[in-house]
N, C-alpha and C. Protein backbone atom coordinates (compact mmCIF):
# COMPACT_ATOMS: atom_id res chain seq x y z
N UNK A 1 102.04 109.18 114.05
CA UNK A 1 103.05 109.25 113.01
C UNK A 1 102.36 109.21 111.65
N UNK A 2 102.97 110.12 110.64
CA UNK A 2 102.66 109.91 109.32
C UNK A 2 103.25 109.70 108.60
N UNK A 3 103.21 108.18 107.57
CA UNK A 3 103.75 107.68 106.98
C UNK A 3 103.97 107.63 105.26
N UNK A 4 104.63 107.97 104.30
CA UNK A 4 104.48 108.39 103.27
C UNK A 4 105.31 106.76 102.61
N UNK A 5 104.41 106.52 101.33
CA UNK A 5 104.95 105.09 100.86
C UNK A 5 104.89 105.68 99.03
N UNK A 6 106.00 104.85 98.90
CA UNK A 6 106.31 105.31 97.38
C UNK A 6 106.97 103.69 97.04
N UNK A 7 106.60 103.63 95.31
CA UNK A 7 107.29 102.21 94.99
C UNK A 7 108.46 103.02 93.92
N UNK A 8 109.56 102.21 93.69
CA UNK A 8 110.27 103.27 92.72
C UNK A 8 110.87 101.30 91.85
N UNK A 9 110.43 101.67 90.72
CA UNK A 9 109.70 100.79 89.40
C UNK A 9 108.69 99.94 89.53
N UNK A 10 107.39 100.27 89.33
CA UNK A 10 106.18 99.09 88.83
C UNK A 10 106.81 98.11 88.38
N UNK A 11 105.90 96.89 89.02
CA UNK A 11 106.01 95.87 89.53
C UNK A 11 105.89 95.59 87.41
N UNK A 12 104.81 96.29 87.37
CA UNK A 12 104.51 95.91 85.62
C UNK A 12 105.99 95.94 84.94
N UNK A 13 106.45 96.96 84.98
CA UNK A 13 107.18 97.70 84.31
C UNK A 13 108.77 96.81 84.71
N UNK A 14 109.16 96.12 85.64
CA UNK A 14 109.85 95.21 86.10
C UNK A 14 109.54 94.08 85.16
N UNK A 15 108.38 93.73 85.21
CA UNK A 15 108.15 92.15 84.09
C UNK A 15 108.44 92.50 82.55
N UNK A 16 108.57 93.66 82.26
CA UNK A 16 108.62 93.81 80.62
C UNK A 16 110.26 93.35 80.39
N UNK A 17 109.96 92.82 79.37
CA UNK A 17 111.25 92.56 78.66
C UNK A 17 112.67 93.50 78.55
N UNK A 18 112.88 94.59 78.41
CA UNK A 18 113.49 95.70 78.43
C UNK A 18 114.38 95.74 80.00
N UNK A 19 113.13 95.73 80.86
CA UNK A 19 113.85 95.96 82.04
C UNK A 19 114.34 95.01 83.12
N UNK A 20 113.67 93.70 82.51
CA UNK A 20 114.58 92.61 83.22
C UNK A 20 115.53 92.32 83.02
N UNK A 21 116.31 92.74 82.27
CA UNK A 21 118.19 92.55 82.39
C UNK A 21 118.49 93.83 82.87
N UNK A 22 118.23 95.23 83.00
CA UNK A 22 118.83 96.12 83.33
C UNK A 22 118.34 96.27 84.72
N UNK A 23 117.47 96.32 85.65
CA UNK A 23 116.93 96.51 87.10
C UNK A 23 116.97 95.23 87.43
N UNK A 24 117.73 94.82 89.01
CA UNK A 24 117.40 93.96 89.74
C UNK A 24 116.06 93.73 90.21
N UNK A 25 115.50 94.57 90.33
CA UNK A 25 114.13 94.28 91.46
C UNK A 25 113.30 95.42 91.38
N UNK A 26 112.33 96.03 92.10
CA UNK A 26 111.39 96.93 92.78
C UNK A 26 111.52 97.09 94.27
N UNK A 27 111.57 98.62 94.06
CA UNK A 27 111.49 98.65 96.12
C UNK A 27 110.20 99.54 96.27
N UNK A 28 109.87 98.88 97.49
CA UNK A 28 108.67 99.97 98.23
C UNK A 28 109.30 100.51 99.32
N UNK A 29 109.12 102.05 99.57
CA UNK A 29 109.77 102.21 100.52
C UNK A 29 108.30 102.88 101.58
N UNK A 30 108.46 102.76 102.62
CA UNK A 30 107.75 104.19 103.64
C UNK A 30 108.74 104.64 104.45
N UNK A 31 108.29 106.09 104.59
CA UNK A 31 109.35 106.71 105.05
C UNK A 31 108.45 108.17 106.30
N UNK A 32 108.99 108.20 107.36
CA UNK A 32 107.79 109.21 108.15
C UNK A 32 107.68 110.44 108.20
N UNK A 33 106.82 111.60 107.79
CA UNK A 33 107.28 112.72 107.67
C UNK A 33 108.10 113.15 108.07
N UNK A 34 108.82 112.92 109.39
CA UNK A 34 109.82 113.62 110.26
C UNK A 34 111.27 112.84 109.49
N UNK A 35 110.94 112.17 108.75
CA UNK A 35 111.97 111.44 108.36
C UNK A 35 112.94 110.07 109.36
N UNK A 36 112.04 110.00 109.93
CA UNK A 36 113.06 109.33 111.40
C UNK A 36 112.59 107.92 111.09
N UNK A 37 112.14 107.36 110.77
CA UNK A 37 111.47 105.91 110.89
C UNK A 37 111.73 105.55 109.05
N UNK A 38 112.22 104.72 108.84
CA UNK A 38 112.21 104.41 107.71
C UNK A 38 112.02 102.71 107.11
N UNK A 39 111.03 102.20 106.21
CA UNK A 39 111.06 100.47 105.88
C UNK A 39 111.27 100.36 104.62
N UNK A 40 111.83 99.27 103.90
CA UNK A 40 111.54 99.20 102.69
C UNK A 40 111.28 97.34 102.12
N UNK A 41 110.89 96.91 101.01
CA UNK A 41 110.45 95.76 100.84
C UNK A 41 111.33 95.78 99.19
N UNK A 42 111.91 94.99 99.33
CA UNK A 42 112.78 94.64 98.07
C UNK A 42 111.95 93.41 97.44
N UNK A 43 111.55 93.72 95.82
CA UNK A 43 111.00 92.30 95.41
C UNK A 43 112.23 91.68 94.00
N UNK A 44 112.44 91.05 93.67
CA UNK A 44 113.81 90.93 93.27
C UNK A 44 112.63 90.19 91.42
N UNK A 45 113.29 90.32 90.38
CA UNK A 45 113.05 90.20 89.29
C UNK A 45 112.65 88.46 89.34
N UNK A 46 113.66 87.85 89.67
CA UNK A 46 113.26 86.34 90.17
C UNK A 46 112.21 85.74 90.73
N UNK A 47 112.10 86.87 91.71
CA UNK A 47 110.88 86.08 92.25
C UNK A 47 109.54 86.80 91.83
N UNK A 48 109.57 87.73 91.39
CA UNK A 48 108.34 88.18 90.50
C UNK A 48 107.63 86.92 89.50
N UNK A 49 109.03 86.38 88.82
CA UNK A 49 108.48 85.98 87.92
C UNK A 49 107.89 84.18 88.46
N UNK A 50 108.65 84.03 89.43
CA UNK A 50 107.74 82.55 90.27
C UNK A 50 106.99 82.71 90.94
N UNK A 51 106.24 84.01 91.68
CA UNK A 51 104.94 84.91 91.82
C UNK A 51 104.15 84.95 90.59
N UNK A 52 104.57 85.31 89.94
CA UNK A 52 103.45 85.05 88.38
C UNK A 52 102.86 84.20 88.05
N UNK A 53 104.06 83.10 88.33
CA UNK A 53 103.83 81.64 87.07
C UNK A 53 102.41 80.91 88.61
N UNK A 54 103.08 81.03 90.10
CA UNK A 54 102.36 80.44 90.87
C UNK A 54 100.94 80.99 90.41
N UNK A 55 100.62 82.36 89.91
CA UNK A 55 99.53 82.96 90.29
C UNK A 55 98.68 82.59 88.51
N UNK A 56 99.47 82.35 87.98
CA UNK A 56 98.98 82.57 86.36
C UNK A 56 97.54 82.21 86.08
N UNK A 57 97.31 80.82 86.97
CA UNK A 57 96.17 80.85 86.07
C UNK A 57 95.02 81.31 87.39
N UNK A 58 95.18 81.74 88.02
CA UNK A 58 94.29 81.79 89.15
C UNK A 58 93.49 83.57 89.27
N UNK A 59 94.62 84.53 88.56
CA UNK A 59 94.19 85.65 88.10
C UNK A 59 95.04 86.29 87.19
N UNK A 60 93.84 87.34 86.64
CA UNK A 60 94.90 88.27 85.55
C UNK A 60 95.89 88.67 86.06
N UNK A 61 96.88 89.04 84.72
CA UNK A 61 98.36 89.54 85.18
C UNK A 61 98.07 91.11 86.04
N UNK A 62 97.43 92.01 85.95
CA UNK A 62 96.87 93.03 86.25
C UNK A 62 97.03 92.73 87.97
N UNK A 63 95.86 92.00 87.76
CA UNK A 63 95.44 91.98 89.14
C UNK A 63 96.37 91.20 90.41
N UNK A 64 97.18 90.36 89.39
CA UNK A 64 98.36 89.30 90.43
C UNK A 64 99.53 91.09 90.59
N UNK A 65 99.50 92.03 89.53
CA UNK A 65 100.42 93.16 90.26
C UNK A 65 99.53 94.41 91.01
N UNK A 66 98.80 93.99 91.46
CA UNK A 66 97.74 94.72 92.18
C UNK A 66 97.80 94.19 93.73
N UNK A 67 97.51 92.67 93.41
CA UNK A 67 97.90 92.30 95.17
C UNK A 67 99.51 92.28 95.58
N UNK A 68 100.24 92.05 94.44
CA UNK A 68 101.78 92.30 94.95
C UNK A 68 101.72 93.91 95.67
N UNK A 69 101.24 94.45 94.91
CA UNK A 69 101.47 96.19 95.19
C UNK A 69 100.96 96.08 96.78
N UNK A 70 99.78 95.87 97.21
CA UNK A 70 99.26 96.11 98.13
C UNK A 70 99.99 95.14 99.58
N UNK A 71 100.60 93.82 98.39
CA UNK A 71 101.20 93.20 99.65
C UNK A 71 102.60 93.92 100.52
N UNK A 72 103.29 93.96 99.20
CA UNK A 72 104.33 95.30 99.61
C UNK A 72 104.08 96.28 100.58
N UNK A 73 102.60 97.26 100.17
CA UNK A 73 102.33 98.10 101.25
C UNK A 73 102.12 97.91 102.58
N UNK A 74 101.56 96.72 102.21
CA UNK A 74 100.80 96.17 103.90
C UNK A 74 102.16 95.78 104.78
N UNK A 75 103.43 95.22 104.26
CA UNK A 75 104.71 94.51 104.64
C UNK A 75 105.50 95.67 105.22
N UNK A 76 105.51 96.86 104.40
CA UNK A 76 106.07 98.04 104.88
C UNK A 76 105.30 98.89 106.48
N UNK A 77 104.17 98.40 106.34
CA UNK A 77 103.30 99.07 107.56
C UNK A 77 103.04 98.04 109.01
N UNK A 78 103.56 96.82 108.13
CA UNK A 78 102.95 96.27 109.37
C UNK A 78 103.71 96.10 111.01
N UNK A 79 104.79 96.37 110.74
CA UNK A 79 105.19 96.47 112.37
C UNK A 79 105.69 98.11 112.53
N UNK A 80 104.23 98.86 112.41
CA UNK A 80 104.23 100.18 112.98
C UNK A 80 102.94 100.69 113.10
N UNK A 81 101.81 99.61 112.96
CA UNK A 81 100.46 100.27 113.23
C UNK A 81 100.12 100.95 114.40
N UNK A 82 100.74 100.19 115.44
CA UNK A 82 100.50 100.70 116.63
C UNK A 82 100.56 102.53 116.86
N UNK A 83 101.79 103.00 115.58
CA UNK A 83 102.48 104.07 115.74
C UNK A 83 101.62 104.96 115.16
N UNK A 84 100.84 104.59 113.66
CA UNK A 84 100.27 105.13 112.35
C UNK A 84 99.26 105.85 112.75
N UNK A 85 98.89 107.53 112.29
CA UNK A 85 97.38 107.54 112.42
C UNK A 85 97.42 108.39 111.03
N UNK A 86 98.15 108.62 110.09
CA UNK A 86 97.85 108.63 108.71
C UNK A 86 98.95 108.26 107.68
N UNK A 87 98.24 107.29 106.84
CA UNK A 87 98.80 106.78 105.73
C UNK A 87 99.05 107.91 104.39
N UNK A 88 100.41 108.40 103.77
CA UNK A 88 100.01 108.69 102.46
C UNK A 88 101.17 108.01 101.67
N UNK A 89 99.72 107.17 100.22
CA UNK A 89 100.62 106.23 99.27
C UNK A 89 100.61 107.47 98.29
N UNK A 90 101.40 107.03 97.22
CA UNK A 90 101.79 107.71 96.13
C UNK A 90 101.05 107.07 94.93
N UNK A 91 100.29 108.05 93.99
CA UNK A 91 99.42 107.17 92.93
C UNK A 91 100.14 106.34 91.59
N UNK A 92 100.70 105.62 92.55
CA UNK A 92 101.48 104.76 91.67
C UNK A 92 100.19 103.38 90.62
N UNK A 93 98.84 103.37 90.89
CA UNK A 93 98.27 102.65 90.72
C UNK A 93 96.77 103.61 90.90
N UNK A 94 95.53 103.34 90.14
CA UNK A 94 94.44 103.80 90.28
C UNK A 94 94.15 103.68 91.46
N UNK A 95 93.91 105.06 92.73
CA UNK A 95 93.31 104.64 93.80
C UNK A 95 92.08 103.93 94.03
N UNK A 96 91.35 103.81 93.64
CA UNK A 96 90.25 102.98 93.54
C UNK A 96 90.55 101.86 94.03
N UNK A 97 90.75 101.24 92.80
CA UNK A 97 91.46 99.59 92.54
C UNK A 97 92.15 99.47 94.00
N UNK A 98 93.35 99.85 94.18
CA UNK A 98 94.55 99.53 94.72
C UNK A 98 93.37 99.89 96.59
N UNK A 99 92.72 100.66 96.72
CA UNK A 99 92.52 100.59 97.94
C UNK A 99 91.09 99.59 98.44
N UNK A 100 90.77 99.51 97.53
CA UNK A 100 89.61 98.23 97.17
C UNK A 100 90.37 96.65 97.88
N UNK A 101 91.75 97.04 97.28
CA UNK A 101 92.07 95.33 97.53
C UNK A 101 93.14 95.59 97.80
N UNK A 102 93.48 96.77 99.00
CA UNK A 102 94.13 96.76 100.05
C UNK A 102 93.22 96.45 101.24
N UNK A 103 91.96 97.40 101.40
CA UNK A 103 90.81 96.91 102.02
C UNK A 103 90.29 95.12 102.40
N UNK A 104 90.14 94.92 101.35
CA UNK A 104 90.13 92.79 100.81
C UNK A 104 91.32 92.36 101.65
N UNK A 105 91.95 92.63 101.36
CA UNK A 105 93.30 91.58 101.66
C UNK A 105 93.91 92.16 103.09
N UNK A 106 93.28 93.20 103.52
CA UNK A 106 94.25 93.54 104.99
C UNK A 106 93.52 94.59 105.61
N UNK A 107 92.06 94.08 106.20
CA UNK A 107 90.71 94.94 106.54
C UNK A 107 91.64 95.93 107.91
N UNK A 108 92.13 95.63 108.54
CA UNK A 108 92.82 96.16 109.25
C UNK A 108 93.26 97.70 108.91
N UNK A 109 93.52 98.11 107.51
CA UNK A 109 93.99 99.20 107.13
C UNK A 109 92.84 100.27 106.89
N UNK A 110 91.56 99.77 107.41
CA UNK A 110 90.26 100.45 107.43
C UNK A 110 90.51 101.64 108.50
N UNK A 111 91.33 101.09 109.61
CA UNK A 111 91.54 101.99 110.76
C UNK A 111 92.09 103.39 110.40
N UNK A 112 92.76 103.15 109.49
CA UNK A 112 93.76 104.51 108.66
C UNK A 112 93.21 105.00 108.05
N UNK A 113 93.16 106.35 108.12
CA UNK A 113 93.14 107.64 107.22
C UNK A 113 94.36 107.30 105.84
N UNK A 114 93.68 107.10 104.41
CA UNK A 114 94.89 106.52 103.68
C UNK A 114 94.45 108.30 102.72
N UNK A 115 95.59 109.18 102.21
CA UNK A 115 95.26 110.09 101.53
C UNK A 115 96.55 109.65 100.37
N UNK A 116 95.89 109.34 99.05
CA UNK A 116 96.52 109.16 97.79
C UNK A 116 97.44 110.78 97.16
N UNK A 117 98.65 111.47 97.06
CA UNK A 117 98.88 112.05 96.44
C UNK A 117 100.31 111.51 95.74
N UNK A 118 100.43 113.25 95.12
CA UNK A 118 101.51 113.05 94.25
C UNK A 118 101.38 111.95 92.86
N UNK A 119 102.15 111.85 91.92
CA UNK A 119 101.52 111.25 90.88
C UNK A 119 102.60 111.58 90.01
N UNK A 120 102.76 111.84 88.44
CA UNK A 120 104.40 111.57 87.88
C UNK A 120 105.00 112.98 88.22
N UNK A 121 104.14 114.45 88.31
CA UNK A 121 105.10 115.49 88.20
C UNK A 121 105.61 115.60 89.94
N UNK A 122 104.33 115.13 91.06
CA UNK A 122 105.05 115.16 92.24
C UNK A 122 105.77 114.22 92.94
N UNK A 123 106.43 114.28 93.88
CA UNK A 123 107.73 113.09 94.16
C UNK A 123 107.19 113.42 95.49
N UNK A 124 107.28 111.78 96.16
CA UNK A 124 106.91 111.61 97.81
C UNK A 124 108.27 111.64 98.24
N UNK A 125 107.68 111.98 99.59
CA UNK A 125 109.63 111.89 100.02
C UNK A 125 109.99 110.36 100.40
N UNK A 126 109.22 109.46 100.28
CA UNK A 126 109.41 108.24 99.91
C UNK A 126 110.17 107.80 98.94
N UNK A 127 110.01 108.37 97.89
CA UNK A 127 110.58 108.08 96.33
C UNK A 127 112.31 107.92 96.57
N UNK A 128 112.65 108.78 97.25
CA UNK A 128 114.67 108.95 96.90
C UNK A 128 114.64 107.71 97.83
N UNK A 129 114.57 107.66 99.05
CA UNK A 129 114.46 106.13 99.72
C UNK A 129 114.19 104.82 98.74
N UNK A 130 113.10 104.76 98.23
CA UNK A 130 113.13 103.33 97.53
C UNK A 130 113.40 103.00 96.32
N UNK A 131 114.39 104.23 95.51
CA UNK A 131 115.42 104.18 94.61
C UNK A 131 116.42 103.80 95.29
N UNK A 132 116.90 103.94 96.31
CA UNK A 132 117.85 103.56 96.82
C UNK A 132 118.15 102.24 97.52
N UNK A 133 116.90 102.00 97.45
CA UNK A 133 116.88 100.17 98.02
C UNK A 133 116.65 99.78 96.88
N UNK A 134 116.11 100.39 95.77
CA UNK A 134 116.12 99.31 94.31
C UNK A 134 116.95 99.35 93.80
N UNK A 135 118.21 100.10 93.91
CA UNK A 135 120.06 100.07 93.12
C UNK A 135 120.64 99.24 93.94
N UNK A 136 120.31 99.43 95.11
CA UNK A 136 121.12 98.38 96.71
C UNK A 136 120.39 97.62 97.36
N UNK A 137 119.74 96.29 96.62
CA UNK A 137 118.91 95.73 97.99
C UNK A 137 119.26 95.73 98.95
N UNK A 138 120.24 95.41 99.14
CA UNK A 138 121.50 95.12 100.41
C UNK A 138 120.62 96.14 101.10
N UNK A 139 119.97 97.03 101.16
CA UNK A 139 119.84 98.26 102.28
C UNK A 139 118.35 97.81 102.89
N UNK A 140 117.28 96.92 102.25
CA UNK A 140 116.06 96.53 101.95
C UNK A 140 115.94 96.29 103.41
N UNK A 141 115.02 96.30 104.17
CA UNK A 141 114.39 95.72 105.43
C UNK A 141 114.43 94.51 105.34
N UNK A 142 113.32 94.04 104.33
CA UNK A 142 112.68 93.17 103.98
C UNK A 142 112.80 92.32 102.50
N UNK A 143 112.69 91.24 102.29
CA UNK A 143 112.72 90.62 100.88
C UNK A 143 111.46 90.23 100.68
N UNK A 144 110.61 90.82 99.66
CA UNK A 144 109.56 89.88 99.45
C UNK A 144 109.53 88.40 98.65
N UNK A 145 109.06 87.35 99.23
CA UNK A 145 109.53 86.07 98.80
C UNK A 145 107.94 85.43 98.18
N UNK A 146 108.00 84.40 97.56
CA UNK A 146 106.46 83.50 97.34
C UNK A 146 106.31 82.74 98.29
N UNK A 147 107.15 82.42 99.12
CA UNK A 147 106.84 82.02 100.09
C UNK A 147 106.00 82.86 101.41
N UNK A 148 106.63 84.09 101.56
CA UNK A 148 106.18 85.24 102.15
C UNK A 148 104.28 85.64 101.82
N UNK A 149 104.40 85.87 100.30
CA UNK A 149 103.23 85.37 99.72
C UNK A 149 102.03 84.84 100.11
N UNK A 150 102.86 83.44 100.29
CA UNK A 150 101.57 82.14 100.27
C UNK A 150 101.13 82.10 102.01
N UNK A 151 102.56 82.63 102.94
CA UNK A 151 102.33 82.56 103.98
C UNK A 151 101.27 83.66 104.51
N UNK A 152 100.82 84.59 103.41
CA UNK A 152 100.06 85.83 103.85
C UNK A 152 98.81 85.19 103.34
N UNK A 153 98.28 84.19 102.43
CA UNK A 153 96.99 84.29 101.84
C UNK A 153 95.94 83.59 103.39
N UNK A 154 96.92 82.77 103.90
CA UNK A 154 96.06 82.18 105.16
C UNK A 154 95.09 83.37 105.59
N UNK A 155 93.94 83.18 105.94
CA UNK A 155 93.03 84.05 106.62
C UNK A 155 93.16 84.87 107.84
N UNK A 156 93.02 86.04 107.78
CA UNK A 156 93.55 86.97 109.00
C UNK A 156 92.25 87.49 109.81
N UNK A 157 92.38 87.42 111.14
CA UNK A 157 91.82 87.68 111.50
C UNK A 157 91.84 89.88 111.64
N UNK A 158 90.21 90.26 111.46
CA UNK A 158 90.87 91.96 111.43
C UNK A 158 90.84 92.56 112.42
N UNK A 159 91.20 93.18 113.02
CA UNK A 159 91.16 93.95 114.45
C UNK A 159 90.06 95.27 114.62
């Protein structure tokens, strides 16, 4: 199966002033080429910001929405590896960076073929999906919580 992942509003772009009264949250969605399999991870404005404050002094703001990003991704994939034999994210974030410390934080995703496209003029077919869990969490798989979080930093073993 191939899996296409799109976030529809940065996690950044959620913390600015402007858009925390008008957007509830951020969704990540993946969605499978065939369209048949679909996840999404709702992170809600609230808890971004008690994700922050936990993380504030421990790393830059940058980098605390760098592992959110990747935690999101990893949350959306993880009960379908068995299924996966290519990943494509959307360059919502410098591939570099973002697969550096997707790599770090969830060696497991080494197994995958990850191919970065699309970018502001192209749209994943991910994208209409996790607009649609970011107007309606209600539709979300998943909630990402700090608790969820803290329960992920424990050490994993990689396969």
């Amino acid at each position: 199966m191939i899996v296409n992942i799109d976030i529809s509003l940065q996690i950044s772009q959620l913390n600015k002033t402007g858009n925390k009264k008008r957007n509830k949250g951020c969704a990540m969605g993946m969605v499978s080429s065939d369209k048949e399999t679909k996840y999404s991870v709702f992170l809600s404005k609230k808890e971004l910001e008690k994700i922050i404050k936990y993380y504030n002094n421990k790393f830059p703001l940058k980098t605390i929405y760098v592992k959110i990003h990747s935690i999101m991704i990893y949350c959306c994939l993880e009960s379908y590896f068995d299924k996966i034999i290519k990943i494509n994210i959307c360059k919502d974030f410098k591939p570099t960076i973002l697969t550096k410390e997707l790599y770090v934080m969830f060696p497991i995703l080494k197994k995958y073929k990850i191919k970065w496209i699309g970018g502001k003029g192209n749209k994943s077919i991910a994208d209409k999906y996790a607009n649609k869990v970011r107007k309606h969490p209600e539709f979300a798989s998943q909630l990402l919580t700090l608790e969820k979080i803290k329960s992920m930093e424990t050490p994993r073993k990689s396969e």
